[in-house]
PDB file of N, CA and C in Angstrom:
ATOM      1  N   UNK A   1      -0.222 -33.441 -19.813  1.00  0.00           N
ATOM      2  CA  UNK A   1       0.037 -32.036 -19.524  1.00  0.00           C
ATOM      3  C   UNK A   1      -0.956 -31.560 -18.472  1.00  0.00           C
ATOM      4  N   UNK A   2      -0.528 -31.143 -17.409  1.00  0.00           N
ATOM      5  CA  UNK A   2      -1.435 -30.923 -16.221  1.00  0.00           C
ATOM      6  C   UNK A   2      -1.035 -28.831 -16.259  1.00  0.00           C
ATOM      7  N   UNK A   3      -2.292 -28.373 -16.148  1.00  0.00           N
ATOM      8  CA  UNK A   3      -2.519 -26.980 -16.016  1.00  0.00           C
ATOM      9  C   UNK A   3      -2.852 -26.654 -14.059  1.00  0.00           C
ATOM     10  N   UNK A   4      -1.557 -25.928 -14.133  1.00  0.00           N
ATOM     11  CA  UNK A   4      -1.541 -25.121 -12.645  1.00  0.00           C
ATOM     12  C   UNK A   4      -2.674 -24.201 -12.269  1.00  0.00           C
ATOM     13  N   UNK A   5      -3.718 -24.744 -11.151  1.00  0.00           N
ATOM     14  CA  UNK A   5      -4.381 -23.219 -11.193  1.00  0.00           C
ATOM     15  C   UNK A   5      -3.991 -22.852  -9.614  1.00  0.00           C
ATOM     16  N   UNK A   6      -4.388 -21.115  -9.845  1.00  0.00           N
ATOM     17  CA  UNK A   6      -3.794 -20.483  -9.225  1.00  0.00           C
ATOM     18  C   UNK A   6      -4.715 -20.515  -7.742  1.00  0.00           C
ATOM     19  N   UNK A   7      -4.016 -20.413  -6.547  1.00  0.00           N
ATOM     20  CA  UNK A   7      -5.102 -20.556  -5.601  1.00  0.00           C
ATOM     21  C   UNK A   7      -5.738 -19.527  -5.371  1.00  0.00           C
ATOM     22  N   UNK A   8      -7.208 -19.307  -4.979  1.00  0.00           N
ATOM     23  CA  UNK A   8      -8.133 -18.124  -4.246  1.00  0.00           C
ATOM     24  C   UNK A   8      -7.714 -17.927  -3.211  1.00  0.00           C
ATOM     25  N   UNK A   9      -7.799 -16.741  -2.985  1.00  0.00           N
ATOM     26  CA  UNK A   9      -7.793 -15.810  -1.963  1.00  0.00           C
ATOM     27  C   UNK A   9      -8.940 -15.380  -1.305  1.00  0.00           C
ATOM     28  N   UNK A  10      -9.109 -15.256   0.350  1.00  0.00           N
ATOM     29  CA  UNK A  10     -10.026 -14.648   0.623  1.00  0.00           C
ATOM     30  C   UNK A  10     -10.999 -13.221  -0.058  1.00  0.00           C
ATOM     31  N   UNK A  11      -9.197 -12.293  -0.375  1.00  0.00           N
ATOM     32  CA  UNK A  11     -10.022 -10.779  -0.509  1.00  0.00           C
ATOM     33  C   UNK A  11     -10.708 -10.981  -2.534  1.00  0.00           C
ATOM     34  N   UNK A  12     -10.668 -11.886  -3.044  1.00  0.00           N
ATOM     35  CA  UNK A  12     -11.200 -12.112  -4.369  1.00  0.00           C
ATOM     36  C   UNK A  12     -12.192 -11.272  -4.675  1.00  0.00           C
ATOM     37  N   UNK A  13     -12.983 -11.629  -3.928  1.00  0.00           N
ATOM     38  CA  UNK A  13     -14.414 -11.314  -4.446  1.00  0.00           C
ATOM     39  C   UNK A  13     -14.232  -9.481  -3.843  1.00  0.00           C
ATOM     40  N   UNK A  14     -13.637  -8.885  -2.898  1.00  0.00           N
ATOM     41  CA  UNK A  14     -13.622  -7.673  -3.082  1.00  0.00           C
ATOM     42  C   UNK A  14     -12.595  -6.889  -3.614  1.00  0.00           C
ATOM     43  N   UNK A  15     -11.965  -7.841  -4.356  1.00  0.00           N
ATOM     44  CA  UNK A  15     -10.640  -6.932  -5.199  1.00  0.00           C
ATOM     45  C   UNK A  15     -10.731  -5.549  -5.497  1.00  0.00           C
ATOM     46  N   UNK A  16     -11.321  -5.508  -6.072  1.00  0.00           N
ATOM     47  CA  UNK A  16     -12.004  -4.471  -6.953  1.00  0.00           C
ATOM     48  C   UNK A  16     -11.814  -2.849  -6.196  1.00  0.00           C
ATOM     49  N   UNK A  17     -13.114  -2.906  -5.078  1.00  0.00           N
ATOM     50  CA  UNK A  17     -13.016  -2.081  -3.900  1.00  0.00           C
ATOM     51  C   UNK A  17     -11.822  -2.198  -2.612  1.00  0.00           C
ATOM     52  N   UNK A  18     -10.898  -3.520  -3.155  1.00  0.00           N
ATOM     53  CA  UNK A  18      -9.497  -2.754  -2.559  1.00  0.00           C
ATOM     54  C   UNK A  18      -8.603  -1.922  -3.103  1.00  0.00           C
ATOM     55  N   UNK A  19      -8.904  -2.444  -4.155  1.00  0.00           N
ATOM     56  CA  UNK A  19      -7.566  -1.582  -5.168  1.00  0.00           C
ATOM     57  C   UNK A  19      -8.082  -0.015  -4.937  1.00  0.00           C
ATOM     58  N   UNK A  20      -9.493   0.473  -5.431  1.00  0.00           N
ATOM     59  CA  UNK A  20      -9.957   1.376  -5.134  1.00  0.00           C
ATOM     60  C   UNK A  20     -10.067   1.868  -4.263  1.00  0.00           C
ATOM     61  N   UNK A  21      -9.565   1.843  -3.081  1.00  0.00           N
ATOM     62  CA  UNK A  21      -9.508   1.928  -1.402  1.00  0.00           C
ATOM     63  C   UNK A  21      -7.922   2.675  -1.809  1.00  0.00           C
ATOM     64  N   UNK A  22      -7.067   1.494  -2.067  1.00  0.00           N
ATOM     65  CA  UNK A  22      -5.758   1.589  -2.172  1.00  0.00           C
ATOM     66  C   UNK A  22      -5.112   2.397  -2.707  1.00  0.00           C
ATOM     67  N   UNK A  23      -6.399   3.052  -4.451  1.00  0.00           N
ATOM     68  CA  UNK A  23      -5.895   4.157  -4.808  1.00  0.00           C
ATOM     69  C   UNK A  23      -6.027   5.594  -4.193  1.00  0.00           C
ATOM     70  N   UNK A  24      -7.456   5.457  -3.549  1.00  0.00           N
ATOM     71  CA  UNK A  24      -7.453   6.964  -2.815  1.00  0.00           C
ATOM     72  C   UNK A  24      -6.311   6.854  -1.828  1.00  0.00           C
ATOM     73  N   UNK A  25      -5.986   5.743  -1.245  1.00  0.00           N
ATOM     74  CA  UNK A  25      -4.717   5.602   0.211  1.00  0.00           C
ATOM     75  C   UNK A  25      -3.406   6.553  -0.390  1.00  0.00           C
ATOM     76  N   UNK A  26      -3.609   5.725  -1.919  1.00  0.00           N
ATOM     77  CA  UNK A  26      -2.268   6.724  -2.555  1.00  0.00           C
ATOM     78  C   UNK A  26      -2.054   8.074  -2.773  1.00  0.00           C
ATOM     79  N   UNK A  27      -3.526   7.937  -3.477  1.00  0.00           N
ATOM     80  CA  UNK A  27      -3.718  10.203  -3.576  1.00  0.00           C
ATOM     81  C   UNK A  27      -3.222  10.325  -2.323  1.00  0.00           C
ATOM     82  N   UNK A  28      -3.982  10.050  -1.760  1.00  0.00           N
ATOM     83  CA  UNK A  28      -3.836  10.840  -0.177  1.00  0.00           C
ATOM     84  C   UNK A  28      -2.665  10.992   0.141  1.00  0.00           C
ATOM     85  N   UNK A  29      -1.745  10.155   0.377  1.00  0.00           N
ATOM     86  CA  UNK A  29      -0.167  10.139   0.358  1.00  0.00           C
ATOM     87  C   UNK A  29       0.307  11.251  -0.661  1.00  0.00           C
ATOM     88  N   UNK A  30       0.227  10.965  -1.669  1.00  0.00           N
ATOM     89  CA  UNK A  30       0.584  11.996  -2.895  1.00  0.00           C
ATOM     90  C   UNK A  30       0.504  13.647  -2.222  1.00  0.00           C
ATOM     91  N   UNK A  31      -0.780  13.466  -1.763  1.00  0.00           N
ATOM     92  CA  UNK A  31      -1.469  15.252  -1.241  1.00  0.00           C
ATOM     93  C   UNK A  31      -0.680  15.648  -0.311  1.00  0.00           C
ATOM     94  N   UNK A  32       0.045  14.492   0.526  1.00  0.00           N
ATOM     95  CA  UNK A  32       0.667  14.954   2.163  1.00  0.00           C
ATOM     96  C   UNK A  32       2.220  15.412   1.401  1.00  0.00           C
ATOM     97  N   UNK A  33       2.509  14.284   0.391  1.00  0.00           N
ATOM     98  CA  UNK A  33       4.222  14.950  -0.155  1.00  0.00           C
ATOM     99  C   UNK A  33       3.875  16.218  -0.380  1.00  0.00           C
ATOM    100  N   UNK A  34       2.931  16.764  -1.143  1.00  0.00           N
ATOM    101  CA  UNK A  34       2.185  17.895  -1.701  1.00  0.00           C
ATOM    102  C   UNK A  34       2.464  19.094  -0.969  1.00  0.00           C
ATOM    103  N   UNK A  35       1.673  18.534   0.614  1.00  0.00           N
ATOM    104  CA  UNK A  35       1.310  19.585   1.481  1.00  0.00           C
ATOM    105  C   UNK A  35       2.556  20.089   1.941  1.00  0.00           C
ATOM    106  N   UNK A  36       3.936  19.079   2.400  1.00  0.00           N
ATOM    107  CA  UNK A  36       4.780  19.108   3.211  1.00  0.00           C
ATOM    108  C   UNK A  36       5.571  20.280   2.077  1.00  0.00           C
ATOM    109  N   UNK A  37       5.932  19.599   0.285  1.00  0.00           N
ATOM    110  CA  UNK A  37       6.507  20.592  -0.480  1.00  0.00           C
ATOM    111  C   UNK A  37       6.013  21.727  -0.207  1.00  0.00           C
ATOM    112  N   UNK A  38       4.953  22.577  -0.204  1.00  0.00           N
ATOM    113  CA  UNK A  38       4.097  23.594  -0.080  1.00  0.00           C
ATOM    114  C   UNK A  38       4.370  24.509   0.926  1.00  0.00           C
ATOM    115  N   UNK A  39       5.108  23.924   1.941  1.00  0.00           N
ATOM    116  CA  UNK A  39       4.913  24.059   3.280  1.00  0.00           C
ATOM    117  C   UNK A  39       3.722  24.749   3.767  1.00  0.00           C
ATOM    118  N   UNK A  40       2.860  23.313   3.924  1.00  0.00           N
ATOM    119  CA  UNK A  40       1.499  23.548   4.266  1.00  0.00           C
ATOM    120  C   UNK A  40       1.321  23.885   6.328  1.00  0.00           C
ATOM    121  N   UNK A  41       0.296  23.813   6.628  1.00  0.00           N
ATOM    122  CA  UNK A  41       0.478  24.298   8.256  1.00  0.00           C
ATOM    123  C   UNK A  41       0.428  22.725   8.921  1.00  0.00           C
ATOM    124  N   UNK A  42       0.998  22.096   9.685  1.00  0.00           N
ATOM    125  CA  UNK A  42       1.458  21.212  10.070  1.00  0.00           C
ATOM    126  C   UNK A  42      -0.041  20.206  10.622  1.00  0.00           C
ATOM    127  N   UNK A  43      -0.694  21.362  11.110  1.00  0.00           N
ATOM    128  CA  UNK A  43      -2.138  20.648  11.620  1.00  0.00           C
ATOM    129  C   UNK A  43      -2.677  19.949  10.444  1.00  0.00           C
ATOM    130  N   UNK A  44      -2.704  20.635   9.455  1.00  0.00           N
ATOM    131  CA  UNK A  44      -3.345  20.426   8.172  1.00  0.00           C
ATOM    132  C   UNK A  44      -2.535  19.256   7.690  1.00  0.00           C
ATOM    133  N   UNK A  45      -1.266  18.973   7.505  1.00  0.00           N
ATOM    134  CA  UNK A  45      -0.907  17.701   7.381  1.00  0.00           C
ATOM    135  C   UNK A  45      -1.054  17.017   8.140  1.00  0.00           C
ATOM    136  N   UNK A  46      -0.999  16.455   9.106  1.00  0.00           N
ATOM    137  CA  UNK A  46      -1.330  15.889  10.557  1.00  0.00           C
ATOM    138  C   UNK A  46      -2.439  15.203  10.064  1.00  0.00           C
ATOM    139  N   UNK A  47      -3.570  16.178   9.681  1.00  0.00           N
ATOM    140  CA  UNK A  47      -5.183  15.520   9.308  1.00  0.00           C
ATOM    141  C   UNK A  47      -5.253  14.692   8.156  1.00  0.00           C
ATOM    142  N   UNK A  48      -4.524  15.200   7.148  1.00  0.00           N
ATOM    143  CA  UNK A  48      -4.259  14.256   6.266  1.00  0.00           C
ATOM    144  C   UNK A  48      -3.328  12.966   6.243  1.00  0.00           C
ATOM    145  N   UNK A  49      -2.522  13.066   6.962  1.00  0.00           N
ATOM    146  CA  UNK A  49      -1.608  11.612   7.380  1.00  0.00           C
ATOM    147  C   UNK A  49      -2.890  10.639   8.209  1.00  0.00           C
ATOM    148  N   UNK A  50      -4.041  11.356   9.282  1.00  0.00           N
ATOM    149  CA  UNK A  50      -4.144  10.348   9.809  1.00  0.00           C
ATOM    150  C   UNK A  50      -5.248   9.764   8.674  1.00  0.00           C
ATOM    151  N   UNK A  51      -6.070  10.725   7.529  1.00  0.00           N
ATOM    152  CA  UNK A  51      -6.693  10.046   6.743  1.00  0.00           C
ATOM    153  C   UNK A  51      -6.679   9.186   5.592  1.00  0.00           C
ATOM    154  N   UNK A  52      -5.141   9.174   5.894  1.00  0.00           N
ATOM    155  CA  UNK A  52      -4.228   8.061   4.830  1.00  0.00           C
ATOM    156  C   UNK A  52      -4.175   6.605   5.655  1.00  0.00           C
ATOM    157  N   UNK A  53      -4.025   7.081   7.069  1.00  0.00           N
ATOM    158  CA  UNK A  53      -3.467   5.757   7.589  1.00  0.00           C
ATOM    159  C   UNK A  53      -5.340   4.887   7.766  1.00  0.00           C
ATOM    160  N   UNK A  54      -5.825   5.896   8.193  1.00  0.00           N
ATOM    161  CA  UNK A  54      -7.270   5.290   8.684  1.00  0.00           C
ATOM    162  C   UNK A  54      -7.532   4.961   7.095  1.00  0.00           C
ATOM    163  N   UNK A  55      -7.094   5.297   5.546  1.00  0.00           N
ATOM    164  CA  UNK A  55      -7.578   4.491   4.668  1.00  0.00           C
ATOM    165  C   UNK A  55      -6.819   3.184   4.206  1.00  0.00           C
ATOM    166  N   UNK A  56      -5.450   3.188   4.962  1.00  0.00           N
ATOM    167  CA  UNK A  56      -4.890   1.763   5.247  1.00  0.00           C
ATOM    168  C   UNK A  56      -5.134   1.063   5.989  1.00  0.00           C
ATOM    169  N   UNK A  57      -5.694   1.318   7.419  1.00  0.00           N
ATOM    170  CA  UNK A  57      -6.208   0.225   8.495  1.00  0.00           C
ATOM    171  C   UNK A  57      -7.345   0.222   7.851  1.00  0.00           C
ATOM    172  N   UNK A  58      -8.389   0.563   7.281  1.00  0.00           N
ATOM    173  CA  UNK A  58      -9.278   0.126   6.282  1.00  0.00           C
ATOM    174  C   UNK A  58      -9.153  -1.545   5.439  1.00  0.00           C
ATOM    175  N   UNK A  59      -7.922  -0.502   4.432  1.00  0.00           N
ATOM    176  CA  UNK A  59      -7.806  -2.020   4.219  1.00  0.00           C
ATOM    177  C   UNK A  59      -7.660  -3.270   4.909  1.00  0.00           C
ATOM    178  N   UNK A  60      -6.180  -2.872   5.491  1.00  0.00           N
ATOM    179  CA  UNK A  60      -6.094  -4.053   6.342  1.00  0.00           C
ATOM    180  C   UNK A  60      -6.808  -5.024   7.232  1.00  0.00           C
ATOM    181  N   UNK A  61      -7.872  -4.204   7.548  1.00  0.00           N
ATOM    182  CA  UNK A  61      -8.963  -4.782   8.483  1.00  0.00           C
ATOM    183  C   UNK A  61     -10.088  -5.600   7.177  1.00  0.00           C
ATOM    184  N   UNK A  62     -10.031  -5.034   6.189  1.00  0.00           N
ATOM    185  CA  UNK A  62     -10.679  -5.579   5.391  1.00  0.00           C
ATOM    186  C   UNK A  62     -10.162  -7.713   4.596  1.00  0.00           C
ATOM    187  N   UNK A  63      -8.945  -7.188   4.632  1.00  0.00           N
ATOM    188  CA  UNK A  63      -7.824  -8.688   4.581  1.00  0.00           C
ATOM    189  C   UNK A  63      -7.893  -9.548   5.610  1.00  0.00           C
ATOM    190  N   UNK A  64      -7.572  -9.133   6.549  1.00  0.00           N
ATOM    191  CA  UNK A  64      -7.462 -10.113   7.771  1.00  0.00           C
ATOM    192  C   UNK A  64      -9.026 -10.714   7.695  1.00  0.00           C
ATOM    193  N   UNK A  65     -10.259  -9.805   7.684  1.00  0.00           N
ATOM    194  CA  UNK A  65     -11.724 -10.621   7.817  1.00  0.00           C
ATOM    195  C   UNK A  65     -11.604 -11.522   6.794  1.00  0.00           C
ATOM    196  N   UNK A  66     -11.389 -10.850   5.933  1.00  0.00           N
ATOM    197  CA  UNK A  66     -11.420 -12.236   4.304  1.00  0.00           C
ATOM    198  C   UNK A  66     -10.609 -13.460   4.290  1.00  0.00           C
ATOM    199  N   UNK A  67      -9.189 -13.044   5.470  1.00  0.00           N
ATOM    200  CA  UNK A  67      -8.138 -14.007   5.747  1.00  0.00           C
ATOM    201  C   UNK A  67      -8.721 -15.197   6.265  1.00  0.00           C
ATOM    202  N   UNK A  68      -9.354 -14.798   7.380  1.00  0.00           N
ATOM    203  CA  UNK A  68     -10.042 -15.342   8.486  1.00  0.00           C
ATOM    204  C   UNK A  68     -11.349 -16.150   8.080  1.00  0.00           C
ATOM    205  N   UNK A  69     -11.900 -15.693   6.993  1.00  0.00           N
ATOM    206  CA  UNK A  69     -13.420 -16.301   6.644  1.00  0.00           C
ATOM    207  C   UNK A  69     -12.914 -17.145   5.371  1.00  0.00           C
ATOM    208  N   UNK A  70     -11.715 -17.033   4.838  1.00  0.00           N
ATOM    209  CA  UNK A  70     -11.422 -18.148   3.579  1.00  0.00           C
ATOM    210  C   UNK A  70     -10.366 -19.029   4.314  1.00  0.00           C
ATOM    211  N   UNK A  71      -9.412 -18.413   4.530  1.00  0.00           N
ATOM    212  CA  UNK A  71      -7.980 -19.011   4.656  1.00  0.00           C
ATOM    213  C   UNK A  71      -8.001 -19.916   5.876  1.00  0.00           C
ATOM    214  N   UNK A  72      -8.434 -19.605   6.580  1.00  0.00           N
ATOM    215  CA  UNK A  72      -8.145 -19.613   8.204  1.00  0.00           C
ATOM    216  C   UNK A  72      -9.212 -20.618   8.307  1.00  0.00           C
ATOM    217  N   UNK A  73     -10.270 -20.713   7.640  1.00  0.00           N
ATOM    218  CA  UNK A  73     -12.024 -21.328   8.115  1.00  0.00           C
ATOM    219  C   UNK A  73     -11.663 -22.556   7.668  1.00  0.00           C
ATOM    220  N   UNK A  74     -10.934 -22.854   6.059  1.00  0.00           N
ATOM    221  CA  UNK A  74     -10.543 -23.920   5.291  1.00  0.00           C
ATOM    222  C   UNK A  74      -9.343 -24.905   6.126  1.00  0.00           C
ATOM    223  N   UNK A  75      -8.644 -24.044   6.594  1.00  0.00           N
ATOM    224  CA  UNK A  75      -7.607 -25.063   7.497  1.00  0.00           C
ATOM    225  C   UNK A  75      -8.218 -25.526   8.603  1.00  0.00           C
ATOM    226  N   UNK A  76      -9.288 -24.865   9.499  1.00  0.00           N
ATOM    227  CA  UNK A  76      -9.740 -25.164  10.631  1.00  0.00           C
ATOM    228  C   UNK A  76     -10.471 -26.393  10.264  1.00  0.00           C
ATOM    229  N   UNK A  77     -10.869 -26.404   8.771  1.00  0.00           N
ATOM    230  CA  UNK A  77     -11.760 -27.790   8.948  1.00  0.00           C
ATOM    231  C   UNK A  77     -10.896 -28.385   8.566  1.00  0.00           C
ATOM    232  N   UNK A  78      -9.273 -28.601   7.897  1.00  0.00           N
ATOM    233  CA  UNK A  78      -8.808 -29.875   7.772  1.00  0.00           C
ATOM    234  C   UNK A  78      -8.076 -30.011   8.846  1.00  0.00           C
ATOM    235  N   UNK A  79      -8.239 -28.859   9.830  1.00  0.00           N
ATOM    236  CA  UNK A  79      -7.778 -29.785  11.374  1.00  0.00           C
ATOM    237  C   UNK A  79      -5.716 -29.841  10.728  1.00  0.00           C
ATOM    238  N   UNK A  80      -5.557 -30.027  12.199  1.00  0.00           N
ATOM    239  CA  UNK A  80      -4.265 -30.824  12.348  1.00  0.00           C
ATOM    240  C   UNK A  80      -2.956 -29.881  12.327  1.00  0.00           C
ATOM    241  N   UNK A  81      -1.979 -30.042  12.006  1.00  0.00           N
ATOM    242  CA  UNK A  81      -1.072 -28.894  11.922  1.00  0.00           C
ATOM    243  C   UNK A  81      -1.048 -27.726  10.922  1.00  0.00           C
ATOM    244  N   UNK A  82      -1.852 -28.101   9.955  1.00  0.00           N
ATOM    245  CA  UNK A  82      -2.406 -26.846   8.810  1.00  0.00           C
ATOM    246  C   UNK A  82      -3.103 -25.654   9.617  1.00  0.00           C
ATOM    247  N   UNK A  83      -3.841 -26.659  10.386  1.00  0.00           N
ATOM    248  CA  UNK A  83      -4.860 -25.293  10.982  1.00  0.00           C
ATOM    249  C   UNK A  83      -4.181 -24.402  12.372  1.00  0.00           C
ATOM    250  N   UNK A  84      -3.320 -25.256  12.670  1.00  0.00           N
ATOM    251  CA  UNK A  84      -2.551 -24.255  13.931  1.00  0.00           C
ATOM    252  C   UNK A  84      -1.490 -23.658  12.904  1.00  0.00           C
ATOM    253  N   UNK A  85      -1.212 -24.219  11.965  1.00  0.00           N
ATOM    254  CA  UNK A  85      -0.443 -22.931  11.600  1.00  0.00           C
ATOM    255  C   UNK A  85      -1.023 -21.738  10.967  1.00  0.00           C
ATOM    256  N   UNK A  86      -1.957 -21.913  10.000  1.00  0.00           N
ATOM    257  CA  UNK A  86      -2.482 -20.808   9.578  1.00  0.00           C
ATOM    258  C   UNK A  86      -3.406 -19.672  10.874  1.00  0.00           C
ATOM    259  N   UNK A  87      -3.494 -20.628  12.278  1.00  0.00           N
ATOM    260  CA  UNK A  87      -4.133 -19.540  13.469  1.00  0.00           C
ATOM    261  C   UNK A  87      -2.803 -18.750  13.972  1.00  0.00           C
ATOM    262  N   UNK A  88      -2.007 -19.343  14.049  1.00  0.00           N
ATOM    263  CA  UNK A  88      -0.750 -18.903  14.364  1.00  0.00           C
ATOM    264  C   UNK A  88      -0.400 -17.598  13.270  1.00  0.00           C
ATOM    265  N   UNK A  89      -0.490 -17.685  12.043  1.00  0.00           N
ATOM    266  CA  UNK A  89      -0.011 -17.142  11.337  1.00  0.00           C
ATOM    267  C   UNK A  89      -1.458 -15.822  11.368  1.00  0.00           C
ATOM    268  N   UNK A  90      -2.470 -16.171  11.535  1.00  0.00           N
ATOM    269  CA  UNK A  90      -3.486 -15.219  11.730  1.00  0.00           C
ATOM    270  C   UNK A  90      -3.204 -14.365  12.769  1.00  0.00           C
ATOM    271  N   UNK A  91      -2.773 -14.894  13.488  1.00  0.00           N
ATOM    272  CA  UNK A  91      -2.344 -14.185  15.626  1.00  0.00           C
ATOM    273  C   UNK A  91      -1.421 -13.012  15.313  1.00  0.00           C
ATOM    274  N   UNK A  92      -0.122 -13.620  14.794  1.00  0.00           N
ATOM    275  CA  UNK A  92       0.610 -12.334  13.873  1.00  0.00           C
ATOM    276  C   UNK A  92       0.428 -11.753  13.397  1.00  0.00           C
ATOM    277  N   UNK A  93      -0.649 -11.552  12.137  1.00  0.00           N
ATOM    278  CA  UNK A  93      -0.792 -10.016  11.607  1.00  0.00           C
ATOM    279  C   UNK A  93      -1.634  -9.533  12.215  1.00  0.00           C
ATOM    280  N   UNK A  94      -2.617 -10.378  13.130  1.00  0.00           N
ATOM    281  CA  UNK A  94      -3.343  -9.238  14.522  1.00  0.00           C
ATOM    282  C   UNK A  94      -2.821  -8.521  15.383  1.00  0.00           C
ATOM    283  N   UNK A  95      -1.610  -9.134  15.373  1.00  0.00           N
ATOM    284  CA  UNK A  95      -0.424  -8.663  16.424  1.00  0.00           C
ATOM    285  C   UNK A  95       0.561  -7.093  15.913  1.00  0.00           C
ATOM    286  N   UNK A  96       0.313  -7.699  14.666  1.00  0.00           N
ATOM    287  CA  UNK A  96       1.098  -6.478  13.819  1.00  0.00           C
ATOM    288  C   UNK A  96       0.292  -5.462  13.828  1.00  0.00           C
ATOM    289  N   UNK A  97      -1.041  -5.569  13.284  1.00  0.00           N
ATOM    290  CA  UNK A  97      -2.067  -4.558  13.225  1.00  0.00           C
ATOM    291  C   UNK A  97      -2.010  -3.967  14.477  1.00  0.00           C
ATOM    292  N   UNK A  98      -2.175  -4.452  15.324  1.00  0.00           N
ATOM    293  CA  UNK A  98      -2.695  -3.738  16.733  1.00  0.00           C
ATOM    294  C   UNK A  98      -1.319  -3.059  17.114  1.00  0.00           C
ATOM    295  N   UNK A  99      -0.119  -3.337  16.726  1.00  0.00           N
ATOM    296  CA  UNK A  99       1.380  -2.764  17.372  1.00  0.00           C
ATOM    297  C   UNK A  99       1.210  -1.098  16.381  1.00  0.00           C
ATOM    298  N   UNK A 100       0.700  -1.455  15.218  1.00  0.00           N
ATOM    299  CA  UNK A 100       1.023  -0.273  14.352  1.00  0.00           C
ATOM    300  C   UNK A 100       0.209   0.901  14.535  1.00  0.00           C
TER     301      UNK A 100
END
């Protein structure tokens, strides 16, 4: 009987303070449905959308480093087509990040 373990992830060790990142990302969202029901003054939502998104490129910037220093570092040393794909696959969500 062989036991599956599950693989690590870069963002592991800061789980914790993502989720917690992730939940204020949500209030914040929550506050803008809030503001818009309310019909709050448009500037005033405006400020709060962009402090939702700047607490999602937060995260995200926080993943990709952890991507990059676990995921990405581990293939580079076994070399070979593992590691161009996982750079490849790194290039894309840089690509995504920076489009959004």
């Amino acid at each position: 009987m062989s036991i599956a373990i599950a693989p690590t992830h870069g963002y592991t060790a800061d789980k914790d303070a993502l989720l917690k990142r992730l939940r204020r990302a949500e209030g914040q969202v929550r506050g803008v449905a809030r503001m818009v029901d309310e019909d709050a003054y448009c500037i005033d939502i405006l400020t709060q959308v962009s402090a939702a998104t700047k607490a999602l490129e937060t995260v995200a910037l926080q993943l990709l480093e952890d991507h990059l220093a676990h995921c990405v570092a581990e293939a580079a040393e076994a070399g070979g087509p593992v590691a161009q794909a996982k750079l490849s696959e790194a290039t894309a969500a840089i690509s995504r990040l920076v489009r959004s």
